[in-house]
PDB file of N, CA and C in Angstrom:
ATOM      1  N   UNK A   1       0.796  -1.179   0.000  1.00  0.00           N
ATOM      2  CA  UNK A   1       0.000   0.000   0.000  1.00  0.00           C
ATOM      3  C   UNK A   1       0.851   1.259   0.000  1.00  0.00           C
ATOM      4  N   UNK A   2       2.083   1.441   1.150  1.00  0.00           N
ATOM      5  CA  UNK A   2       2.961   2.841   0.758  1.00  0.00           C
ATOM      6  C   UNK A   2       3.619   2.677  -0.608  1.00  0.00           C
ATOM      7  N   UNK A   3       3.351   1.744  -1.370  1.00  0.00           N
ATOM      8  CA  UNK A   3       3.729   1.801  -2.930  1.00  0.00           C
ATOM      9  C   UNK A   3       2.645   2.503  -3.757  1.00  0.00           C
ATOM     10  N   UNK A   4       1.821   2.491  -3.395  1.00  0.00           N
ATOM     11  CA  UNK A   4       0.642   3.100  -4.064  1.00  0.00           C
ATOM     12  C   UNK A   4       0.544   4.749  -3.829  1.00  0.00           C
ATOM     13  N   UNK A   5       1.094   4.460  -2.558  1.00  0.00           N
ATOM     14  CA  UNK A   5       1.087   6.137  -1.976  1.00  0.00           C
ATOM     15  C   UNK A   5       2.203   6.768  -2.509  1.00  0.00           C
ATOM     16  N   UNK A   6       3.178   6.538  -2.380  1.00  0.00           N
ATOM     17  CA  UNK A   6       4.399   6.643  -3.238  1.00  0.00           C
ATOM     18  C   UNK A   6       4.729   7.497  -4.366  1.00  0.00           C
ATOM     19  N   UNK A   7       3.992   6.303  -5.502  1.00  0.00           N
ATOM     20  CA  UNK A   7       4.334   6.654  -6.854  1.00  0.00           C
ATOM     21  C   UNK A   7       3.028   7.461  -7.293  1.00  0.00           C
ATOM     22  N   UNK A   8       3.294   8.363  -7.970  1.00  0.00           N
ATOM     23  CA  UNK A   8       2.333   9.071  -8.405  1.00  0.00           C
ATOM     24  C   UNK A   8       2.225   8.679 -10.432  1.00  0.00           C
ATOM     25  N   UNK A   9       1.372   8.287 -10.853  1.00  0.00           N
ATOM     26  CA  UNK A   9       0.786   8.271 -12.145  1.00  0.00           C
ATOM     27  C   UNK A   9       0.579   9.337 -12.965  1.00  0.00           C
ATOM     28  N   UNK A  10       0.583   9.786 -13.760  1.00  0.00           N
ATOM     29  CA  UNK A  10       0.324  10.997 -14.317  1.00  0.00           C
ATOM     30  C   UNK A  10      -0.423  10.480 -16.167  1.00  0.00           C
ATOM     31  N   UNK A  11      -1.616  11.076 -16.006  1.00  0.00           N
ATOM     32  CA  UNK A  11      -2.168  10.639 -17.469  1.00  0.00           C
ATOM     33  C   UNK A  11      -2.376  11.216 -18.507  1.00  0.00           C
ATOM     34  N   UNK A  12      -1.944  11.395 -19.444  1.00  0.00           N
ATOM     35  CA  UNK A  12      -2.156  12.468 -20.536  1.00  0.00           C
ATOM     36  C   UNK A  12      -2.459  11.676 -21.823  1.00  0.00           C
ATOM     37  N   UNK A  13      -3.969  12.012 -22.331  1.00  0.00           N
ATOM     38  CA  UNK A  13      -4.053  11.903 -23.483  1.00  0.00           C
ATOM     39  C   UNK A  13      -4.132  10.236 -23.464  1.00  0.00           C
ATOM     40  N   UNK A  14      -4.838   9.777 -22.052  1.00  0.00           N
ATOM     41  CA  UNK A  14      -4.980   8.518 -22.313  1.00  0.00           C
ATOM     42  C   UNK A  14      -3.395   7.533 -21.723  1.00  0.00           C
ATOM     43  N   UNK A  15      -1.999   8.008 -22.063  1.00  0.00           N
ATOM     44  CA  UNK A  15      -1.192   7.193 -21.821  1.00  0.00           C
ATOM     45  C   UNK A  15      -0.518   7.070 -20.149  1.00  0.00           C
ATOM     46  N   UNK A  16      -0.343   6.432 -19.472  1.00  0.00           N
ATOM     47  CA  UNK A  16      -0.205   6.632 -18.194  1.00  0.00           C
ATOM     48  C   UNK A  16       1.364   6.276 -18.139  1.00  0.00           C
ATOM     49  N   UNK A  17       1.559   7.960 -17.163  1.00  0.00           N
ATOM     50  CA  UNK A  17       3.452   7.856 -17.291  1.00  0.00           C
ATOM     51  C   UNK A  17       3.615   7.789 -15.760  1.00  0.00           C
ATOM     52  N   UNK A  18       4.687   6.933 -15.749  1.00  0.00           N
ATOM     53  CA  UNK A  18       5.271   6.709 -13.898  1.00  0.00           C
ATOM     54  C   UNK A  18       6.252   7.584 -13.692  1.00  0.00           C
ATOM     55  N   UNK A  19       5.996   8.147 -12.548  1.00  0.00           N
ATOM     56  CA  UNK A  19       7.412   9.605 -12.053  1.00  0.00           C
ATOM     57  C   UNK A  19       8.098   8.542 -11.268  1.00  0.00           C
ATOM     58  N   UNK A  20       9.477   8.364 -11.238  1.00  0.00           N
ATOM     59  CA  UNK A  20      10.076   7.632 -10.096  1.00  0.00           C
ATOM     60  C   UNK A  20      10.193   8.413  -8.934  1.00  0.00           C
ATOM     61  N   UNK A  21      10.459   7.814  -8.128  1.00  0.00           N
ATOM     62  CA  UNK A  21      10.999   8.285  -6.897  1.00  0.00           C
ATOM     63  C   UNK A  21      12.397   9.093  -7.002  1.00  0.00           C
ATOM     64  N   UNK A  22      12.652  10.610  -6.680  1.00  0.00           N
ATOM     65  CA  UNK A  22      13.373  11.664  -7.022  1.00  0.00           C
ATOM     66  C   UNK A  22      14.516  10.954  -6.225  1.00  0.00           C
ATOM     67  N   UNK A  23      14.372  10.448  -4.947  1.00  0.00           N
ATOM     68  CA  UNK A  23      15.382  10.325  -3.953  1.00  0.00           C
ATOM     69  C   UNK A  23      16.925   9.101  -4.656  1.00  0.00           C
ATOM     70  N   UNK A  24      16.314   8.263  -4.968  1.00  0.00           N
ATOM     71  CA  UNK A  24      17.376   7.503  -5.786  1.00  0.00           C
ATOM     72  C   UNK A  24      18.030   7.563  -6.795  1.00  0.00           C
ATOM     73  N   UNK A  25      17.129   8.610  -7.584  1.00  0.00           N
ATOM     74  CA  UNK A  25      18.037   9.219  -8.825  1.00  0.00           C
ATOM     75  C   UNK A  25      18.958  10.503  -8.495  1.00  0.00           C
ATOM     76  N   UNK A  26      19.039  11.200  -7.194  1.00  0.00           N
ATOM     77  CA  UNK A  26      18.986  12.364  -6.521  1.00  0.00           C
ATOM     78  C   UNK A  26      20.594  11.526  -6.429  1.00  0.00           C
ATOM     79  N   UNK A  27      20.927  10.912  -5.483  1.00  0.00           N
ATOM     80  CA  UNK A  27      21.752   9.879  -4.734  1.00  0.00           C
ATOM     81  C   UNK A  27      22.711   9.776  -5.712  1.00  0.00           C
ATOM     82  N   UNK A  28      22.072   9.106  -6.793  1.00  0.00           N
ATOM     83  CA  UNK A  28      23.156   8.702  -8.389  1.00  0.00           C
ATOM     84  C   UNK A  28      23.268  10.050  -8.511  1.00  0.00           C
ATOM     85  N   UNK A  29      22.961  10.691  -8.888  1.00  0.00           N
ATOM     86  CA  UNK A  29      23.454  12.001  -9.137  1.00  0.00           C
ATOM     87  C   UNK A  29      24.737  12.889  -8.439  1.00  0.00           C
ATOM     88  N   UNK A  30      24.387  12.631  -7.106  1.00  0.00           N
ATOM     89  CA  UNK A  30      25.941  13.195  -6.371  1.00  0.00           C
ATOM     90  C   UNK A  30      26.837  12.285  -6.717  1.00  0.00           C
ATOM     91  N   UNK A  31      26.565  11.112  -6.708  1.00  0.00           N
ATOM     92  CA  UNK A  31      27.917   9.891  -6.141  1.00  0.00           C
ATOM     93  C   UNK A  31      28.522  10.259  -7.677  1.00  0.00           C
ATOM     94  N   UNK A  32      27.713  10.038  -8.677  1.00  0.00           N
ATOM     95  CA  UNK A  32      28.738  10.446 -10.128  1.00  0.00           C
ATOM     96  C   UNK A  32      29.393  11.630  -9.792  1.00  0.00           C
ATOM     97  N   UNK A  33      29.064  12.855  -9.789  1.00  0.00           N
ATOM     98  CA  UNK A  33      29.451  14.110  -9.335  1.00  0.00           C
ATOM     99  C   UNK A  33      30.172  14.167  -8.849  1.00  0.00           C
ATOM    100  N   UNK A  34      30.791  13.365  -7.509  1.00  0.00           N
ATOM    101  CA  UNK A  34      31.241  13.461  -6.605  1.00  0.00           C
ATOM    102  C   UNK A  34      32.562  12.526  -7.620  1.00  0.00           C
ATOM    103  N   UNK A  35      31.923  11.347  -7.858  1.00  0.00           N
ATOM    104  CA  UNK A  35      33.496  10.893  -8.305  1.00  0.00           C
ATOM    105  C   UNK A  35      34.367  11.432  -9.502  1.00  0.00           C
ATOM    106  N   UNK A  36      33.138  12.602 -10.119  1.00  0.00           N
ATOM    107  CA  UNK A  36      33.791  13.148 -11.306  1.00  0.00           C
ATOM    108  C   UNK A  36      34.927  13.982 -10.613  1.00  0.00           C
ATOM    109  N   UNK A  37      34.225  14.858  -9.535  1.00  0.00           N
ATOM    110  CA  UNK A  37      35.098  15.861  -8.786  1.00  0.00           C
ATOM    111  C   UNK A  37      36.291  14.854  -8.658  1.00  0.00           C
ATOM    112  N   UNK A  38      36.673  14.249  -8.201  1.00  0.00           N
ATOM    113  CA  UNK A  38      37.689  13.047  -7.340  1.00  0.00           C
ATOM    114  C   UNK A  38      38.670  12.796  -8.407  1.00  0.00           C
ATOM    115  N   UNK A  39      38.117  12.878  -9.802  1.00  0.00           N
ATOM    116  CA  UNK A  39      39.193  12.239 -10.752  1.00  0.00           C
ATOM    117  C   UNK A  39      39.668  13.465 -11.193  1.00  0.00           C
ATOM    118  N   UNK A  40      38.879  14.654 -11.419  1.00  0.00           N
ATOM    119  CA  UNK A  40      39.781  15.644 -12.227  1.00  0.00           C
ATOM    120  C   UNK A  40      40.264  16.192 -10.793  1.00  0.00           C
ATOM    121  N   UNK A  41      40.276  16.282  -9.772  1.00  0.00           N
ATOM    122  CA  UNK A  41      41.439  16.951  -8.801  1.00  0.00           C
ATOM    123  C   UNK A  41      42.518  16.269  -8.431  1.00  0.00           C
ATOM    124  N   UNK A  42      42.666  14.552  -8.764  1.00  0.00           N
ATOM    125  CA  UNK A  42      43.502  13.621  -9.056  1.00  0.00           C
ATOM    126  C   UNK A  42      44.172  14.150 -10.450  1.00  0.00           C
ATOM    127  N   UNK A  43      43.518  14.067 -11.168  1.00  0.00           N
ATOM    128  CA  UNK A  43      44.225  14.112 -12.396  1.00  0.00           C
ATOM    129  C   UNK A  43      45.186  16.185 -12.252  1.00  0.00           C
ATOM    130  N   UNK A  44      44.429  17.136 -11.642  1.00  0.00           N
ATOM    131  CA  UNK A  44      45.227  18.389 -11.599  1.00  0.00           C
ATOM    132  C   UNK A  44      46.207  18.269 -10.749  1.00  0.00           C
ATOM    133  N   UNK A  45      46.213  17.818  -9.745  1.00  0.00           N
ATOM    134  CA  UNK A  45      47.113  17.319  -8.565  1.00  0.00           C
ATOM    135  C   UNK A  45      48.066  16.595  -9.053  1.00  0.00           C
ATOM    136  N   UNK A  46      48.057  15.522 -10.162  1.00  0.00           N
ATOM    137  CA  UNK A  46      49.103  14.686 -10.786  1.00  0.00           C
ATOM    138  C   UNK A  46      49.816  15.668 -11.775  1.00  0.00           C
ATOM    139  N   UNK A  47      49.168  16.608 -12.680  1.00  0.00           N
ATOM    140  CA  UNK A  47      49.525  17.612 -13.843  1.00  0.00           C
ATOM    141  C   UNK A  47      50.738  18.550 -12.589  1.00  0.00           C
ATOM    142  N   UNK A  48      50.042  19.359 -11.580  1.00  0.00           N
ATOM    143  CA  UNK A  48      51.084  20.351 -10.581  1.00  0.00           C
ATOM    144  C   UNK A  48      52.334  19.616 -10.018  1.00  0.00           C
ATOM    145  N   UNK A  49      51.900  17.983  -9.727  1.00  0.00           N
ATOM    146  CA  UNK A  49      53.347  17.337  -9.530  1.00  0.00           C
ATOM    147  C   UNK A  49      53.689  17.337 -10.601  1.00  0.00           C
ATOM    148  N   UNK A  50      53.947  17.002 -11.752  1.00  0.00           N
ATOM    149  CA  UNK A  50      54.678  16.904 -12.885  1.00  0.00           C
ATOM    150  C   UNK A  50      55.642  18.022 -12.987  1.00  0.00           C
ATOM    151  N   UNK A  51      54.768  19.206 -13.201  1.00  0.00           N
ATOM    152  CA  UNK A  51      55.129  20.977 -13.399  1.00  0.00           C
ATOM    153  C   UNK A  51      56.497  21.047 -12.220  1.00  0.00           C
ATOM    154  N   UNK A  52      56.150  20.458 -11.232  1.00  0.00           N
ATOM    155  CA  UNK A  52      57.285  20.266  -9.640  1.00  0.00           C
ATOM    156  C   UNK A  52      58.154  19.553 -10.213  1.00  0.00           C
ATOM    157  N   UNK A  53      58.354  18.344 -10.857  1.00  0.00           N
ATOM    158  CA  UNK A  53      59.289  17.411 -11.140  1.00  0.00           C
ATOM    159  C   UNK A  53      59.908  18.063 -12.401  1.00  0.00           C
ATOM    160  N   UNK A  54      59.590  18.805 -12.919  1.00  0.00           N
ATOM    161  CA  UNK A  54      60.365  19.229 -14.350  1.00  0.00           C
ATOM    162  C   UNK A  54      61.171  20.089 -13.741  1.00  0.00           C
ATOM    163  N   UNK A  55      60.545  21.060 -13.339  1.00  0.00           N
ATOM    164  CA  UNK A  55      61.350  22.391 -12.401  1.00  0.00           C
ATOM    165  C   UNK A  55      62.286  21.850 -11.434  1.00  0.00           C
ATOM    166  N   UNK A  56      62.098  20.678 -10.777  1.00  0.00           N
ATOM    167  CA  UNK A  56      63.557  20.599  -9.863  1.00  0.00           C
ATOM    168  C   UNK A  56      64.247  19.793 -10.618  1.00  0.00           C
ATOM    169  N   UNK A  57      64.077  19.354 -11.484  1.00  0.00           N
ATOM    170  CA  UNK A  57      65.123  18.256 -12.610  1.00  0.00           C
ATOM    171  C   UNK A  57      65.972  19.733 -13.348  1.00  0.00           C
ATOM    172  N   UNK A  58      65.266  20.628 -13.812  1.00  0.00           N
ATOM    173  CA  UNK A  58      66.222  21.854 -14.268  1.00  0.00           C
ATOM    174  C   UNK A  58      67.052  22.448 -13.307  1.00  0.00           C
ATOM    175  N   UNK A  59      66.740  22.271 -11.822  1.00  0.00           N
ATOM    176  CA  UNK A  59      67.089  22.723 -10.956  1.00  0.00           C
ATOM    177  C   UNK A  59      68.457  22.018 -10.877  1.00  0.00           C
ATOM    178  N   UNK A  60      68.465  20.431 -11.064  1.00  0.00           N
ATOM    179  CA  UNK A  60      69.684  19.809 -10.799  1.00  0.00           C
ATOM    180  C   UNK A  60      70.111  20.261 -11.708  1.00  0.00           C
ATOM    181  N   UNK A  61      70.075  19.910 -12.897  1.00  0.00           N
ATOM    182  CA  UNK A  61      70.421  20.452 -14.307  1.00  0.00           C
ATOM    183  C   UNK A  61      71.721  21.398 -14.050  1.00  0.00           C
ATOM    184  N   UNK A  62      71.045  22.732 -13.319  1.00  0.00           N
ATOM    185  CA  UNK A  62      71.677  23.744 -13.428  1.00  0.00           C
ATOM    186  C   UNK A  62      72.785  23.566 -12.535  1.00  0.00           C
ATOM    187  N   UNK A  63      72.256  22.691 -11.396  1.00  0.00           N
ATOM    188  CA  UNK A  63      73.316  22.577  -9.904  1.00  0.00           C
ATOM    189  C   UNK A  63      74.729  21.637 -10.790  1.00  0.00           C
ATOM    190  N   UNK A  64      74.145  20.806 -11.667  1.00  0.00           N
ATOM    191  CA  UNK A  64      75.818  19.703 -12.061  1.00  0.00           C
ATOM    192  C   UNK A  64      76.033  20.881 -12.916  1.00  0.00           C
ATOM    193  N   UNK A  65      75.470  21.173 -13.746  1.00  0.00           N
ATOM    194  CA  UNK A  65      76.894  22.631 -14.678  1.00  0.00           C
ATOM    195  C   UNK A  65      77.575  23.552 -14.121  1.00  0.00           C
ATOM    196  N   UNK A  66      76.878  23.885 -12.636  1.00  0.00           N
ATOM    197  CA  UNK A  66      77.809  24.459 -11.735  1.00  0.00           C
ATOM    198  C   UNK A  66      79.102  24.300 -11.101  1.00  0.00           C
ATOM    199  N   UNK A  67      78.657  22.813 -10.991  1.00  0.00           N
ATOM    200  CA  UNK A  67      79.462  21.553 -10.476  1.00  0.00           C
ATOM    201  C   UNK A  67      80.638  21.732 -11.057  1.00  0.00           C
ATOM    202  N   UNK A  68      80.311  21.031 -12.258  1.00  0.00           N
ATOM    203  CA  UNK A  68      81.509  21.372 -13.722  1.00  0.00           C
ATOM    204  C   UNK A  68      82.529  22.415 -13.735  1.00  0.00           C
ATOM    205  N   UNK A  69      81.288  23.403 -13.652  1.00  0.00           N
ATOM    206  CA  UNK A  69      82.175  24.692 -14.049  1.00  0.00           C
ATOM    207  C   UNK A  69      83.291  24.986 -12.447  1.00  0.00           C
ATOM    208  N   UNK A  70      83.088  24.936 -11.184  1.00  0.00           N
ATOM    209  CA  UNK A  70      83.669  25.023 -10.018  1.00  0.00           C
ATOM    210  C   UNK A  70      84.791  24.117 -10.598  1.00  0.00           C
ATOM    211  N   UNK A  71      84.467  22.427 -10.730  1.00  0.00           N
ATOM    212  CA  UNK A  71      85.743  21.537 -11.022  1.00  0.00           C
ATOM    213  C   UNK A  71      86.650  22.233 -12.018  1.00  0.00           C
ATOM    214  N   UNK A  72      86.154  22.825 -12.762  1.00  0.00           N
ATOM    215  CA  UNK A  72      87.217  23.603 -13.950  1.00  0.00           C
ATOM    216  C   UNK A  72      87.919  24.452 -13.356  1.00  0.00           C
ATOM    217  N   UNK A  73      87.247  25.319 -12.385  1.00  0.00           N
ATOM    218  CA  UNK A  73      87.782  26.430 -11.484  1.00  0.00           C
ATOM    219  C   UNK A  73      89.146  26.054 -11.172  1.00  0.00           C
ATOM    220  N   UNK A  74      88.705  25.205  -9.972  1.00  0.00           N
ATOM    221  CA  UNK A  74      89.485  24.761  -9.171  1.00  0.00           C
ATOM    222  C   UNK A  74      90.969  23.759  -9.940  1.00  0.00           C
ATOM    223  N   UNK A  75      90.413  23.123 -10.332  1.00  0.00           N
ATOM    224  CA  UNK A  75      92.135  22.852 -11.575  1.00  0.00           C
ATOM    225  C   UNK A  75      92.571  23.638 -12.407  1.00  0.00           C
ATOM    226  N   UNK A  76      91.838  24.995 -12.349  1.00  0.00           N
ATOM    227  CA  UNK A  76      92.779  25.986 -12.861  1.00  0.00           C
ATOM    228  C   UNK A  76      93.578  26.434 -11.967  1.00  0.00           C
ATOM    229  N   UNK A  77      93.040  26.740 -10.524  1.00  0.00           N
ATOM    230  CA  UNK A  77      93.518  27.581  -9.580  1.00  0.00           C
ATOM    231  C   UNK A  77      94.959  26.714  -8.618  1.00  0.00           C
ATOM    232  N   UNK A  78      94.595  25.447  -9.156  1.00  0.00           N
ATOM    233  CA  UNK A  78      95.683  24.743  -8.371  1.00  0.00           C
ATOM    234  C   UNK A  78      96.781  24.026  -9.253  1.00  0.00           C
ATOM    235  N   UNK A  79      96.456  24.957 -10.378  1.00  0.00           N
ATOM    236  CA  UNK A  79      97.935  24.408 -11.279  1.00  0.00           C
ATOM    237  C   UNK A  79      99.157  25.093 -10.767  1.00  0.00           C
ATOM    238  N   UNK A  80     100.408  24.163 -10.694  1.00  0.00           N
ATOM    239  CA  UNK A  80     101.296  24.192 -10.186  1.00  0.00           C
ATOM    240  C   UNK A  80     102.035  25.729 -11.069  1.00  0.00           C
ATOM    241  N   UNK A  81     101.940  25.760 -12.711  1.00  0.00           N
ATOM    242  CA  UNK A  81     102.772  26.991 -12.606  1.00  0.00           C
ATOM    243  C   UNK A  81     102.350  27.993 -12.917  1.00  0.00           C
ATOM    244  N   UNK A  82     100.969  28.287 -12.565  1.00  0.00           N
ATOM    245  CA  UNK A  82     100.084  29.190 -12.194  1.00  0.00           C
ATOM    246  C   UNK A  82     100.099  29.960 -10.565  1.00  0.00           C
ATOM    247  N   UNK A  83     100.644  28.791  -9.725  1.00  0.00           N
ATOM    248  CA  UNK A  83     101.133  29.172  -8.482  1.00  0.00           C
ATOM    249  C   UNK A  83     102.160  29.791  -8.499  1.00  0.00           C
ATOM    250  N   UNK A  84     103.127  29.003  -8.787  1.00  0.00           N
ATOM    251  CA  UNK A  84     104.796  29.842  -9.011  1.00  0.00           C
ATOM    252  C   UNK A  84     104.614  31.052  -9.633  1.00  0.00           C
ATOM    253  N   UNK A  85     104.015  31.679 -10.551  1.00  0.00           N
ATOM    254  CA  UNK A  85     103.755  32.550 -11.468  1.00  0.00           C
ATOM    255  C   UNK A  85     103.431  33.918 -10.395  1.00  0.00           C
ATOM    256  N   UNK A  86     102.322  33.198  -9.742  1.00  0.00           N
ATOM    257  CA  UNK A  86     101.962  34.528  -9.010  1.00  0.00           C
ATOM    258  C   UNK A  86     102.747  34.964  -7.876  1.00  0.00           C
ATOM    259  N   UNK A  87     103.330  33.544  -7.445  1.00  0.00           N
ATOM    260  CA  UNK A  87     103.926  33.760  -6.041  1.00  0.00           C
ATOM    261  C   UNK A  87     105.830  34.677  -6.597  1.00  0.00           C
ATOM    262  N   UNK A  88     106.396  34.482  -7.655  1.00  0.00           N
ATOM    263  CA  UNK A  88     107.357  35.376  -8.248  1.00  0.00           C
ATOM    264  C   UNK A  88     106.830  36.765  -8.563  1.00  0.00           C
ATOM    265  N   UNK A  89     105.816  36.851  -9.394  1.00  0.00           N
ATOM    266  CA  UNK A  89     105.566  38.484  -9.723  1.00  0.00           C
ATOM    267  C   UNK A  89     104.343  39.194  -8.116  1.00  0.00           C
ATOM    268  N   UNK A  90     103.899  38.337  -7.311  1.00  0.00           N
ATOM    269  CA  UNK A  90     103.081  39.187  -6.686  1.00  0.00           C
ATOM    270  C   UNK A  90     103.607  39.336  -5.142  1.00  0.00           C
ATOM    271  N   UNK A  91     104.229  38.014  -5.106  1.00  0.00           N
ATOM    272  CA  UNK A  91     104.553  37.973  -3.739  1.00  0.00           C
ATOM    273  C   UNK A  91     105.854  38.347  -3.530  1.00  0.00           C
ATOM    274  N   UNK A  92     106.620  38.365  -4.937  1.00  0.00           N
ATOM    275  CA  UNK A  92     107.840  38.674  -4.652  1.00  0.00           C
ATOM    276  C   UNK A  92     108.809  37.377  -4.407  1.00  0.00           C
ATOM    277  N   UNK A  93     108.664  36.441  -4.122  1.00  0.00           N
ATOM    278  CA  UNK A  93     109.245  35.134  -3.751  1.00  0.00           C
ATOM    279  C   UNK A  93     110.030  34.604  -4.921  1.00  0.00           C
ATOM    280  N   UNK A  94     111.444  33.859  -4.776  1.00  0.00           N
ATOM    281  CA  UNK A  94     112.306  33.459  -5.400  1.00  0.00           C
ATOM    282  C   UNK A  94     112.468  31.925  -5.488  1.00  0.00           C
ATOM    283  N   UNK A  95     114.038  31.435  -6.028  1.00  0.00           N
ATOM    284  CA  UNK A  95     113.872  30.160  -6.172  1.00  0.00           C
ATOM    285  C   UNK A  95     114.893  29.988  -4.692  1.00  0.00           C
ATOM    286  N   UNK A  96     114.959  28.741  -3.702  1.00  0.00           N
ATOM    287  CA  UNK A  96     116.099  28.968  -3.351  1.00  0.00           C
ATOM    288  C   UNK A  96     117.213  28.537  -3.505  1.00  0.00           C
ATOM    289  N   UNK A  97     118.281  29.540  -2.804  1.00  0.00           N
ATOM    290  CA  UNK A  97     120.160  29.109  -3.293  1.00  0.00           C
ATOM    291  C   UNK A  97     120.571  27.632  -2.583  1.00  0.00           C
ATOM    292  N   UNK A  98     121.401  27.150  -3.077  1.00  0.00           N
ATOM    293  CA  UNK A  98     121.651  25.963  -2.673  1.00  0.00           C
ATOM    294  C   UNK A  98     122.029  26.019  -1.704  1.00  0.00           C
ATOM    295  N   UNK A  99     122.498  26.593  -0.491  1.00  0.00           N
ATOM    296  CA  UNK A  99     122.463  26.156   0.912  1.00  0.00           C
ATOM    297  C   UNK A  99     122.084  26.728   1.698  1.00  0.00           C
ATOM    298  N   UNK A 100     120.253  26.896   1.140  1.00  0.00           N
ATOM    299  CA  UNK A 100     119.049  27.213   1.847  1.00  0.00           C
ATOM    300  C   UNK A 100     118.204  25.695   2.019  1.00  0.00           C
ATOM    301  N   UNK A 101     118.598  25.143   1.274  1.00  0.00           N
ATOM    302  CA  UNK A 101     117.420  23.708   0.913  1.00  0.00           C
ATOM    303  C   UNK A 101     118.370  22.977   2.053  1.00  0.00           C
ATOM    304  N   UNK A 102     117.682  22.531   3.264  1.00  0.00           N
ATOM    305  CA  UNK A 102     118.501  21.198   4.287  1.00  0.00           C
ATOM    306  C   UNK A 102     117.839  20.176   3.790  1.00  0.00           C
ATOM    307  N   UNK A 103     117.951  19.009   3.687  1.00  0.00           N
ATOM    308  CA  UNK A 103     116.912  17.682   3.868  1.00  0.00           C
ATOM    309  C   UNK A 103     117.160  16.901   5.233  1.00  0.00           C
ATOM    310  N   UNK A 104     116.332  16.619   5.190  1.00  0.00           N
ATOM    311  CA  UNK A 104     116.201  15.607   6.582  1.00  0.00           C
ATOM    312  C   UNK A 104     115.911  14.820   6.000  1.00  0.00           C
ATOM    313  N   UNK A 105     116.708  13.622   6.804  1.00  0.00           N
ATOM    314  CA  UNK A 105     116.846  11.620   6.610  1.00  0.00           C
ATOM    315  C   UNK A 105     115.917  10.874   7.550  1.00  0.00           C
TER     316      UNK A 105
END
């Protein structure tokens, strides 16, 4: 009997049309909605990590050519007659006379 009360009939023109019940189609309606929301903020959330992973991969990128370029530095700066060079014209420093050099045994 609350089935009867329920559903309402509607007749036009002779043909009799059934309204469903709003509440269960109401229901399907969010839960799709809801999982549509769920996949595209998954899917933007996966796109902004990506955008993150490119940008710190350039980031290393840039950190090893730095790298490089320091290692180049630095075996320039510690070549042996690049030292002598400066230490004669800047520091003034000589070679020494032979009985300045002692060795120890």
């Amino acid at each position: 009997m609350s089935e009867t009360l329920s559903r309402t009939n509607i007749k036009i023109n002779g043909f009799s049309l059934y309204r469903p019940r709003i509440a269960p189609v109401f229901v399907a309606i969010v839960l799709v909605s809801l999982l549509s929301l769920i996949f595209v903020w998954s899917r933007i959330h996966a796109i902004n990590l990506e955008y993150n992973i490119s940008g710190l991969e350039k980031q290393i990128r840039l950190g090893q050519q730095q790298v490089k370029q320091l290692e180049l530095e630095v075996a320039y700066q510690s070549c042996d007659a690049r030292i002598e060079r400066l230490a004669r014209k800047e520091l003034g420093l000589r070679s020494p006379a032979s009985g300045q050099i002692i060795r120890i045994e």
